[in-house]
PDB file of N, CA and C in Angstrom:
ATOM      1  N   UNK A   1       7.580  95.823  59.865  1.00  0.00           N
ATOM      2  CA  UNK A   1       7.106  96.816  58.906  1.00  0.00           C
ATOM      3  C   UNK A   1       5.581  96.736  58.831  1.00  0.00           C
ATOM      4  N   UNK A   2       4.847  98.010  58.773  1.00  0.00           N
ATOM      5  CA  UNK A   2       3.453  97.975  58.885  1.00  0.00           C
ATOM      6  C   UNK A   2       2.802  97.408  57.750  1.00  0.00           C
ATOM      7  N   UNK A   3       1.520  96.701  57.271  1.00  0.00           N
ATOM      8  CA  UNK A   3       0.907  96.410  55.988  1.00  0.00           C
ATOM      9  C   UNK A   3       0.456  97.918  55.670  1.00  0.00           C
ATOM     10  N   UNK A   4       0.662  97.600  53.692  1.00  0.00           N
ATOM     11  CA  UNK A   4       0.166  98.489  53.264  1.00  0.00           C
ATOM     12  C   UNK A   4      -1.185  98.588  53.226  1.00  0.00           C
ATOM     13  N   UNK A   5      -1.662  99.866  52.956  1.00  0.00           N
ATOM     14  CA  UNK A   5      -3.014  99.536  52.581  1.00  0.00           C
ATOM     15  C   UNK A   5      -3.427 100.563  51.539  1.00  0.00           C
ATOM     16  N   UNK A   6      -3.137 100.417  50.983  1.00  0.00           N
ATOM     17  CA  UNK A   6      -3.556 100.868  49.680  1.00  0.00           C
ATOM     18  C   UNK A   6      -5.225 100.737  48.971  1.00  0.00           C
ATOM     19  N   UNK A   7      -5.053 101.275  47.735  1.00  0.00           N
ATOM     20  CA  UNK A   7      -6.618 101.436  47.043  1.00  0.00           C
ATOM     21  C   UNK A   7      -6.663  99.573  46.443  1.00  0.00           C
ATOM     22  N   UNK A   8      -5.684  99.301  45.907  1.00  0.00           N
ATOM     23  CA  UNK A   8      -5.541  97.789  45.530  1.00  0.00           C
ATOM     24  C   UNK A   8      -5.329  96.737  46.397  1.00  0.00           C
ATOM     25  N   UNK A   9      -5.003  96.993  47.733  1.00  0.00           N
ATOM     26  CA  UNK A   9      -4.459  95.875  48.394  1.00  0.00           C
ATOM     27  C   UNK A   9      -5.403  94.660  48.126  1.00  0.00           C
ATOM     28  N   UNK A  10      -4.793  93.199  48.432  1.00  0.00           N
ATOM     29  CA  UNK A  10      -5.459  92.347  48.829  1.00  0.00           C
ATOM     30  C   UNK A  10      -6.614  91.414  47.353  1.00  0.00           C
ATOM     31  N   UNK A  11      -6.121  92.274  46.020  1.00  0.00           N
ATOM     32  CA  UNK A  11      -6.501  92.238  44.980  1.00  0.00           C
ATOM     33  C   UNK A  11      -6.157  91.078  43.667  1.00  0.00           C
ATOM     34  N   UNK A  12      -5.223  91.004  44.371  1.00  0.00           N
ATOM     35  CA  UNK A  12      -4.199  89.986  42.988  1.00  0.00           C
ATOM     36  C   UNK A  12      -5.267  88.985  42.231  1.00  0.00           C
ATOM     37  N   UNK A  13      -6.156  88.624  42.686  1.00  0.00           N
ATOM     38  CA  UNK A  13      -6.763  87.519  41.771  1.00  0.00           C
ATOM     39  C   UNK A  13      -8.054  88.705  41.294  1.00  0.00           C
ATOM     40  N   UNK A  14      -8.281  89.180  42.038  1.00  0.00           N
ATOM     41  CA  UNK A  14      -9.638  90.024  41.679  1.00  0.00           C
ATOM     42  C   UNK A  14      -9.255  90.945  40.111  1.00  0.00           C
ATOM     43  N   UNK A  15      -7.919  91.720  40.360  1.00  0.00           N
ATOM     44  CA  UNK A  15      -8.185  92.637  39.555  1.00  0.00           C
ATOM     45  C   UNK A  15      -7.090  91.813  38.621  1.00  0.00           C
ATOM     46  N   UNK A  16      -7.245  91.342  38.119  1.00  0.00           N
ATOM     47  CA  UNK A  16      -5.775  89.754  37.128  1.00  0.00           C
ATOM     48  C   UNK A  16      -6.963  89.810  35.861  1.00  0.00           C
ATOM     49  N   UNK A  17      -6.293  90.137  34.678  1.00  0.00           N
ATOM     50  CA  UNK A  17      -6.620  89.827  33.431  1.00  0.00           C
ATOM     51  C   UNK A  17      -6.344  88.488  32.833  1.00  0.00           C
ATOM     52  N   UNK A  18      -7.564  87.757  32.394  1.00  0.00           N
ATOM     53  CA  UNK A  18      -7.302  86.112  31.743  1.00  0.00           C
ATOM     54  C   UNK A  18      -6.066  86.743  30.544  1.00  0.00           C
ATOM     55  N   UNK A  19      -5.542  85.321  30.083  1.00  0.00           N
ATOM     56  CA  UNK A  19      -4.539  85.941  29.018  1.00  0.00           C
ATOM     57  C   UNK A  19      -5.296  86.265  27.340  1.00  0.00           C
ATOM     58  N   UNK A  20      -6.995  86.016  27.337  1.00  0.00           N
ATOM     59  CA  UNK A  20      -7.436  86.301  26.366  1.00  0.00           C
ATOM     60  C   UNK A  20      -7.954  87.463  26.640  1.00  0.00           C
ATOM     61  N   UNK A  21      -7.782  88.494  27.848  1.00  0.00           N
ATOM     62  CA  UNK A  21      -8.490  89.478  27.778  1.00  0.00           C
ATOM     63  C   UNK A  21      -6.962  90.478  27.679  1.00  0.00           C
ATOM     64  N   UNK A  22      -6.198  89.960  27.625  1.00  0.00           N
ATOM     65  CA  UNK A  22      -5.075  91.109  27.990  1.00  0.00           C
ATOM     66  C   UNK A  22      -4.903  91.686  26.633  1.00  0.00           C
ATOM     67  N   UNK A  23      -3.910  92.801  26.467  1.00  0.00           N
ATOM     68  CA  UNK A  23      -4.131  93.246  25.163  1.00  0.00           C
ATOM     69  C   UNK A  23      -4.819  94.979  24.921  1.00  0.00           C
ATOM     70  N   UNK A  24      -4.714  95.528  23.300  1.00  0.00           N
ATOM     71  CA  UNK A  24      -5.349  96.944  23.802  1.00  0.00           C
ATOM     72  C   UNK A  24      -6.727  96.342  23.921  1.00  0.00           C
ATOM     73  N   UNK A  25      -7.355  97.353  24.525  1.00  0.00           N
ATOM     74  CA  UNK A  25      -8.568  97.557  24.856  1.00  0.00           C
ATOM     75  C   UNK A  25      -9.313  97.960  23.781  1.00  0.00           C
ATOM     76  N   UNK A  26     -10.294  97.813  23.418  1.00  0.00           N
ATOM     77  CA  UNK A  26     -11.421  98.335  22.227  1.00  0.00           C
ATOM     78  C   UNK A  26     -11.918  99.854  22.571  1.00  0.00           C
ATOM     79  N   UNK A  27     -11.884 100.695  21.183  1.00  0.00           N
ATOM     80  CA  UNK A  27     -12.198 101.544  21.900  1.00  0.00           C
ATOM     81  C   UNK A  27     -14.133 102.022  22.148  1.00  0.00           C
ATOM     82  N   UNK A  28     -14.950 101.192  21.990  1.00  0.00           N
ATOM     83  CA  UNK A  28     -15.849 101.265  21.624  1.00  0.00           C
ATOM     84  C   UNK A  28     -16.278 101.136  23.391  1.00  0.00           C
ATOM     85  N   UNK A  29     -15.132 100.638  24.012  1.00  0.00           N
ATOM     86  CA  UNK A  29     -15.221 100.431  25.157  1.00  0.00           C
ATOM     87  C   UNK A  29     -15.057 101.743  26.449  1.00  0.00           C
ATOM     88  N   UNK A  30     -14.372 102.506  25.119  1.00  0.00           N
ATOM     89  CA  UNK A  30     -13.749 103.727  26.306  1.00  0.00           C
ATOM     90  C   UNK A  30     -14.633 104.352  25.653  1.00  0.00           C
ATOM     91  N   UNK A  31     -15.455 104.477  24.854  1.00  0.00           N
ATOM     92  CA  UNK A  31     -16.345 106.166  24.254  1.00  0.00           C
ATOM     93  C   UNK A  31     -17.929 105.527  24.273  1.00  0.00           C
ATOM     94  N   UNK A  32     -18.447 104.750  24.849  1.00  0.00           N
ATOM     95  CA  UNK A  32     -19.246 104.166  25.728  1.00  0.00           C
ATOM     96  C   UNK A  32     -20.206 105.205  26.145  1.00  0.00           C
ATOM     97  N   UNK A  33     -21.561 105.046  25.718  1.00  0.00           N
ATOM     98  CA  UNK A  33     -22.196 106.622  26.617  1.00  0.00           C
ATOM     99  C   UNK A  33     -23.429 105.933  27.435  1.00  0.00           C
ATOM    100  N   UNK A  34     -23.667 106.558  28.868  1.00  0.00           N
ATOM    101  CA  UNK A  34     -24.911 105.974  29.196  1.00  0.00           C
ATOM    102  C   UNK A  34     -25.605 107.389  29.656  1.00  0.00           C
ATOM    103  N   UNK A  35     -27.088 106.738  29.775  1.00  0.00           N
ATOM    104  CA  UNK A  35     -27.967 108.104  30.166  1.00  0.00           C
ATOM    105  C   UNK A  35     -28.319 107.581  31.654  1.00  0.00           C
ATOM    106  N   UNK A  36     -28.736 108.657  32.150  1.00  0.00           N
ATOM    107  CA  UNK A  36     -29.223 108.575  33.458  1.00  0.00           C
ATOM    108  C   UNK A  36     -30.311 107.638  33.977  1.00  0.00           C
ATOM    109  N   UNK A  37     -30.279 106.643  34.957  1.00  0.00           N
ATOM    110  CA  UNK A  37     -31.039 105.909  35.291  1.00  0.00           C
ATOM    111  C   UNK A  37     -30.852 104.770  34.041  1.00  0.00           C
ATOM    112  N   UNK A  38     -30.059 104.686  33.788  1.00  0.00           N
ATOM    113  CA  UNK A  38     -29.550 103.157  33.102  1.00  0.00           C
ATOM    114  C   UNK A  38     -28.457 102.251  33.925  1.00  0.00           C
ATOM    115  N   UNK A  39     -29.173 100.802  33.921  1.00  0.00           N
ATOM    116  CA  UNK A  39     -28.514 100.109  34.932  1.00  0.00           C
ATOM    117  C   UNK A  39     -26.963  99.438  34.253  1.00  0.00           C
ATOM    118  N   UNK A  40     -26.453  99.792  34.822  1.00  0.00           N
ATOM    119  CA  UNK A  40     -24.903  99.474  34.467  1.00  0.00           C
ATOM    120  C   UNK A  40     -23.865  98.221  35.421  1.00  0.00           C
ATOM    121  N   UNK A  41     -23.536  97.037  34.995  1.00  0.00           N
ATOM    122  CA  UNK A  41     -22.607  96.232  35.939  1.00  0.00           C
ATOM    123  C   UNK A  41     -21.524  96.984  36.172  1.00  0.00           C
ATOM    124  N   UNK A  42     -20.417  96.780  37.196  1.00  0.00           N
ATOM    125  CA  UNK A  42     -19.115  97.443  37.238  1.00  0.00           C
ATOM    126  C   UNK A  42     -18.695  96.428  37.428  1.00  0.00           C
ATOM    127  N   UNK A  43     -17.341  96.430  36.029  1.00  0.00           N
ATOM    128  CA  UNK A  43     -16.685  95.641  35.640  1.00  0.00           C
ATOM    129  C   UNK A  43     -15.165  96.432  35.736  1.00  0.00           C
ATOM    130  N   UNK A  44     -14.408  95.867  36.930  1.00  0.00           N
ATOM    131  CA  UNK A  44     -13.292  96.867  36.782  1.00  0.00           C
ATOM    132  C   UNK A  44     -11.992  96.256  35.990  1.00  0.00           C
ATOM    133  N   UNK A  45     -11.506  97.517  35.029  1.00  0.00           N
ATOM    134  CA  UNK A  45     -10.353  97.161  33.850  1.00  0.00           C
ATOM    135  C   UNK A  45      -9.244  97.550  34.378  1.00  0.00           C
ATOM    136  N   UNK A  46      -8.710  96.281  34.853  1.00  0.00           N
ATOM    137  CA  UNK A  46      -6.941  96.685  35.594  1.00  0.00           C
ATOM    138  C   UNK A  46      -5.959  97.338  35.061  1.00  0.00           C
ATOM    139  N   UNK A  47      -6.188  97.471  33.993  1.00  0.00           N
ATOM    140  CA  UNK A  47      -5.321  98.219  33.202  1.00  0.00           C
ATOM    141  C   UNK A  47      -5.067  99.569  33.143  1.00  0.00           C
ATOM    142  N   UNK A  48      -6.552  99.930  33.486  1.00  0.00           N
ATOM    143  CA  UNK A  48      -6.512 101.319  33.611  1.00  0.00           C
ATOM    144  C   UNK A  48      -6.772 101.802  34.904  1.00  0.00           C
ATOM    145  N   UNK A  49      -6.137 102.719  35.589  1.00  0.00           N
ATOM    146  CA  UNK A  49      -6.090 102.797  36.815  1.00  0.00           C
ATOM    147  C   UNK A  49      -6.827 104.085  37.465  1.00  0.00           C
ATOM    148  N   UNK A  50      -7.083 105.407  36.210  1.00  0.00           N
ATOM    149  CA  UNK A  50      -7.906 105.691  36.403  1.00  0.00           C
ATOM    150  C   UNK A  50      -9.330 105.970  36.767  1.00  0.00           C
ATOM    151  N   UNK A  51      -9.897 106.271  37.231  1.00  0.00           N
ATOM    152  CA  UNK A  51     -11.164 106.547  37.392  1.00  0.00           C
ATOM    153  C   UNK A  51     -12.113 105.187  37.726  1.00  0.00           C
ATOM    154  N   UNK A  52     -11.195 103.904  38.495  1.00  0.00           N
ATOM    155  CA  UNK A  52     -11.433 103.346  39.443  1.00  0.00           C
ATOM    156  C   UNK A  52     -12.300 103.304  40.836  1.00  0.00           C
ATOM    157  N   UNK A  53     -13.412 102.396  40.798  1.00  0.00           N
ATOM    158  CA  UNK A  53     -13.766 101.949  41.430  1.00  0.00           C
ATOM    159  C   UNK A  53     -13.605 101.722  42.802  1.00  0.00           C
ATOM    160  N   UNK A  54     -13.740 101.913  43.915  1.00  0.00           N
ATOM    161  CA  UNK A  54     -13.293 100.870  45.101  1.00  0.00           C
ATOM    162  C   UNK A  54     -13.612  98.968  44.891  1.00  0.00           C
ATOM    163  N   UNK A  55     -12.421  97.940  44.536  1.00  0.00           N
ATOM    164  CA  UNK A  55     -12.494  97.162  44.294  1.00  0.00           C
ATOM    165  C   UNK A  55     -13.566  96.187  45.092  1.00  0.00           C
ATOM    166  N   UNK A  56     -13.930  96.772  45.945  1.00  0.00           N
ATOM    167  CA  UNK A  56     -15.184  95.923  47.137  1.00  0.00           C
ATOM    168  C   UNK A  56     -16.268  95.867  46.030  1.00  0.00           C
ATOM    169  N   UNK A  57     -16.498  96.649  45.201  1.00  0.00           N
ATOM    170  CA  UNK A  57     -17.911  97.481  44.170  1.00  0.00           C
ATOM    171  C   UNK A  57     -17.684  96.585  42.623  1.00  0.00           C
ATOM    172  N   UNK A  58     -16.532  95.646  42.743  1.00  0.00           N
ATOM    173  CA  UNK A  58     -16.530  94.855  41.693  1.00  0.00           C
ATOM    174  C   UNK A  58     -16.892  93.903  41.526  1.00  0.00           C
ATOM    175  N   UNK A  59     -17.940  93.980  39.936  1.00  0.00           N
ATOM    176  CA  UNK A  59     -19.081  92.685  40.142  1.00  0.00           C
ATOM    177  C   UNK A  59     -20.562  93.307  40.410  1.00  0.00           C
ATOM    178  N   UNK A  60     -20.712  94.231  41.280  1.00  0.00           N
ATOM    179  CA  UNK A  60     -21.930  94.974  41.687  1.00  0.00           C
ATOM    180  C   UNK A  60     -22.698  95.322  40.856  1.00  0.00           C
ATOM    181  N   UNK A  61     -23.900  95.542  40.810  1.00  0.00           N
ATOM    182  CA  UNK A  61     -24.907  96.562  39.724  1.00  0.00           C
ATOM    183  C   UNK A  61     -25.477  97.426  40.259  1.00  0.00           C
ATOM    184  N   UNK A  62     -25.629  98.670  39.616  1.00  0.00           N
ATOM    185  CA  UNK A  62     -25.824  99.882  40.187  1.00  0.00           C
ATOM    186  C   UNK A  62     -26.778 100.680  38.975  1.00  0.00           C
ATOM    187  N   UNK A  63     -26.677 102.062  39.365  1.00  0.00           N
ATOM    188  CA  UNK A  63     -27.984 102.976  38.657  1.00  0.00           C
ATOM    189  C   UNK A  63     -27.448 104.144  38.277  1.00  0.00           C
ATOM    190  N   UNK A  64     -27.300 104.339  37.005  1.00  0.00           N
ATOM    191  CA  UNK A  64     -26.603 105.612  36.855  1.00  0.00           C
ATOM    192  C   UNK A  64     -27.124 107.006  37.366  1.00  0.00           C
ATOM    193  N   UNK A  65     -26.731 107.938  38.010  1.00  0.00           N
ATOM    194  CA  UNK A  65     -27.146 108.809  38.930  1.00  0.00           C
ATOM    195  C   UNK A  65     -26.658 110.359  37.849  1.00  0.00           C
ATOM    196  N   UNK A  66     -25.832 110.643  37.704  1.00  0.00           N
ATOM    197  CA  UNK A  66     -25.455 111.858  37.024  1.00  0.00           C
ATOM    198  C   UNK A  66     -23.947 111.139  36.422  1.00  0.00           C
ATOM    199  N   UNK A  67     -23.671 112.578  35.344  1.00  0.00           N
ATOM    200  CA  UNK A  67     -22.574 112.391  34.864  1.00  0.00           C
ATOM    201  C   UNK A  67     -21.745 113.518  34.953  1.00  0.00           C
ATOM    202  N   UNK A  68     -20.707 113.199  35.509  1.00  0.00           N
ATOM    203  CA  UNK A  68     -19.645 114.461  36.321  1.00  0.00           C
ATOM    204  C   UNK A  68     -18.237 114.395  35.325  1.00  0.00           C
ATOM    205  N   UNK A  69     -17.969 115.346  34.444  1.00  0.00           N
ATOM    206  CA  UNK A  69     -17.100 115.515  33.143  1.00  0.00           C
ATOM    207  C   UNK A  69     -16.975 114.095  32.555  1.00  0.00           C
ATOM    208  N   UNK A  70     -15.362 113.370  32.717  1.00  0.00           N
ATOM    209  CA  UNK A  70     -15.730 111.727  31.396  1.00  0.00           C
ATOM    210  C   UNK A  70     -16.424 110.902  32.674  1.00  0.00           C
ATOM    211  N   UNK A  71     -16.972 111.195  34.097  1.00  0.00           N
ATOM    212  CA  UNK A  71     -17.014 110.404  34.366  1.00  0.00           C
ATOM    213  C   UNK A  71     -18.715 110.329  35.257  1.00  0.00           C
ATOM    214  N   UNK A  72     -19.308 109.061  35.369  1.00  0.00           N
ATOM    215  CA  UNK A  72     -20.208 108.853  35.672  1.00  0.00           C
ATOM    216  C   UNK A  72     -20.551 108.420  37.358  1.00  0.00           C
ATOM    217  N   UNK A  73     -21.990 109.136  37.990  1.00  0.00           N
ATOM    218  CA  UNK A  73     -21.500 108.831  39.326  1.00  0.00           C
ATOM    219  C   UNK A  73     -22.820 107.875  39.338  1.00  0.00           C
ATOM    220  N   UNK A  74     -22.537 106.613  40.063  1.00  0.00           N
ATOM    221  CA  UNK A  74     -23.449 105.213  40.005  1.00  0.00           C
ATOM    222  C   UNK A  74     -23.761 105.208  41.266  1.00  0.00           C
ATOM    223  N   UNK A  75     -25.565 104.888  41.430  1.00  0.00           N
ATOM    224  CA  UNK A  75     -25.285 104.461  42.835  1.00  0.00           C
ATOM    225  C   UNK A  75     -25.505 102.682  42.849  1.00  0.00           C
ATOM    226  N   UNK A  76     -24.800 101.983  44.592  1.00  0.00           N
ATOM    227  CA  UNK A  76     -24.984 100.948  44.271  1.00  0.00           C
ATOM    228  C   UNK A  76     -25.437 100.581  45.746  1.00  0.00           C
ATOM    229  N   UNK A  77     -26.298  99.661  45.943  1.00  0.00           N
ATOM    230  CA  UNK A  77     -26.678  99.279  47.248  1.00  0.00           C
ATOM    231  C   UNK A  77     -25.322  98.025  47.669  1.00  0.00           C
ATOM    232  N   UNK A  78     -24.677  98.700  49.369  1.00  0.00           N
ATOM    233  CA  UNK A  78     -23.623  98.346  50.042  1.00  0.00           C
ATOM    234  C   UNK A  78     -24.166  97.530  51.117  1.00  0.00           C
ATOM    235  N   UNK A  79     -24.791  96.533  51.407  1.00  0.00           N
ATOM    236  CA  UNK A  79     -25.719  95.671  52.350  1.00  0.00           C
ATOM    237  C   UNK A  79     -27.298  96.630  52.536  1.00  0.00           C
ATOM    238  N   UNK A  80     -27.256  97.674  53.344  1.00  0.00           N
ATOM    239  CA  UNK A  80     -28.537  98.479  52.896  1.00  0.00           C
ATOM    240  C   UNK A  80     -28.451  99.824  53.125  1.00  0.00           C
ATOM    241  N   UNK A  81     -27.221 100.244  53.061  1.00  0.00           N
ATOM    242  CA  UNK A  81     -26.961 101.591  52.455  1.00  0.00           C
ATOM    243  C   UNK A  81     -26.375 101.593  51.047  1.00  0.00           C
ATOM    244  N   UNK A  82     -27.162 103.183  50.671  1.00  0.00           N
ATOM    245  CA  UNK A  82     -26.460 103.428  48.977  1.00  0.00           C
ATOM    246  C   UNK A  82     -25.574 104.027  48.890  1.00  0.00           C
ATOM    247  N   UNK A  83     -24.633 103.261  48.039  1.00  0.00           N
ATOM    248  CA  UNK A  83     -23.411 104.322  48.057  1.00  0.00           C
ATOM    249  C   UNK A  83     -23.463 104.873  46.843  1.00  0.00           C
ATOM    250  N   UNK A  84     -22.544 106.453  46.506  1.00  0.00           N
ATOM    251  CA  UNK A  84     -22.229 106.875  45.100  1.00  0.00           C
ATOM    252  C   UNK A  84     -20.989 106.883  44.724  1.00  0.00           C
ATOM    253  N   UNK A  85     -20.870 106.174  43.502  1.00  0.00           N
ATOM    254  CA  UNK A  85     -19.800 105.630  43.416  1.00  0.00           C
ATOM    255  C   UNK A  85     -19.128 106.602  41.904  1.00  0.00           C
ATOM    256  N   UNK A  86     -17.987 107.112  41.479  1.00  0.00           N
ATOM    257  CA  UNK A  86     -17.226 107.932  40.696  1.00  0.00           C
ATOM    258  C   UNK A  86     -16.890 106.927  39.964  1.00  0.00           C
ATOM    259  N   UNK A  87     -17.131 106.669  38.718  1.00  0.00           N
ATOM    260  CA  UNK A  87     -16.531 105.731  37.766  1.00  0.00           C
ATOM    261  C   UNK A  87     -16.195 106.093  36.605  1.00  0.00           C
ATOM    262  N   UNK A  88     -15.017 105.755  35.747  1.00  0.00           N
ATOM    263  CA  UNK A  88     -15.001 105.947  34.097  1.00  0.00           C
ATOM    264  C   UNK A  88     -15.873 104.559  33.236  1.00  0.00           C
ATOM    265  N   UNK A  89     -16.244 105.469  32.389  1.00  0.00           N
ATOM    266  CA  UNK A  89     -17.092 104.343  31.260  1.00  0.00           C
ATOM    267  C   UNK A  89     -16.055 102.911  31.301  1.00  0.00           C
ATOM    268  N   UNK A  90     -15.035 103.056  31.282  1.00  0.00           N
ATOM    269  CA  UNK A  90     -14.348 101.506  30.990  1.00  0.00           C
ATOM    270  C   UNK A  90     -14.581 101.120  31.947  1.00  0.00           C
ATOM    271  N   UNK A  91     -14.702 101.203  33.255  1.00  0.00           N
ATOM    272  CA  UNK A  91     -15.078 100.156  34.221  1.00  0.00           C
ATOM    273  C   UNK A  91     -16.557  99.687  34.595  1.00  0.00           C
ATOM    274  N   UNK A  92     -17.519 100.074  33.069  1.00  0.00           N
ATOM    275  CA  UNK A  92     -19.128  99.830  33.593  1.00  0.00           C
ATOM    276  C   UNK A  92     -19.441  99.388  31.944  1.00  0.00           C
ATOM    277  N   UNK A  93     -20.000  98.275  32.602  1.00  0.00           N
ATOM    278  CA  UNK A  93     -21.018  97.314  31.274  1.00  0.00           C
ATOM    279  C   UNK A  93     -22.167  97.769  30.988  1.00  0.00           C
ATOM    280  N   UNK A  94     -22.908  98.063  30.233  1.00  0.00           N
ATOM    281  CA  UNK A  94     -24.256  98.015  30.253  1.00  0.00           C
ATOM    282  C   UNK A  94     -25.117  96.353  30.881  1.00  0.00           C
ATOM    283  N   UNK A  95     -26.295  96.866  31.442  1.00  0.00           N
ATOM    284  CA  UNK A  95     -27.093  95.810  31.682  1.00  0.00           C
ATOM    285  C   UNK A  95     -27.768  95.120  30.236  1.00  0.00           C
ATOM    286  N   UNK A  96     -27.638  94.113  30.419  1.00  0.00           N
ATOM    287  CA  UNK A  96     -28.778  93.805  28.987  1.00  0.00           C
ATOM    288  C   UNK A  96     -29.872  93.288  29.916  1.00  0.00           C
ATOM    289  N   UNK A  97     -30.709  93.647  28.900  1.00  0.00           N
ATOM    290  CA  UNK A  97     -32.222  92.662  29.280  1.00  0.00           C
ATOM    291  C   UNK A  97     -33.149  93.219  30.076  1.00  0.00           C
TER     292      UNK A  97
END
């Protein structure tokens, strides 16, 4: 039988919630607003499967580029090309500092 390959494959530890993070989600987390050219981590929330990331881009920091209806398009440097990346607010932190 062939391997799958899916948008998740190969993920199990990457996208795994500690047991203090599991649980609802805050919503302060989903109504989240950023402006353009604000640097944002991508932090991807397994829970929600929407408006996901490519899991390679998790962990990354990127630059907010535009915002395309709930969702925001980031770019992020991929060794030394930029990619643009489609994300929902729950899967992006703000930068501090």
């Amino acid at each position: 039988m062939r391997r799958s390959k899916g948008s998740r494959t190969g993920t199990r530890q990457k996208l795994l919630k500690k047991n203090r993070e599991k649980g609802v989600l805050s919503v302060s987390r989903i109504i989240q607003k950023f402006e353009i050219g604000d640097r944002v981590h991508i932090d991807i929330d397994p829970s929600i499967q929407k408006g996901q990331p490519h899991p390679r881009f998790h962990g990354k920091t990127g630059r907010v580029v535009e915002k395309r209806g709930r969702s925001y398009l980031v770019e992020v440097m991929d060794g030394n090309a930029k990619k643009i990346l489609i994300s929902r607010p729950v899967h992006l932190r703000p930068q501090r500092g």
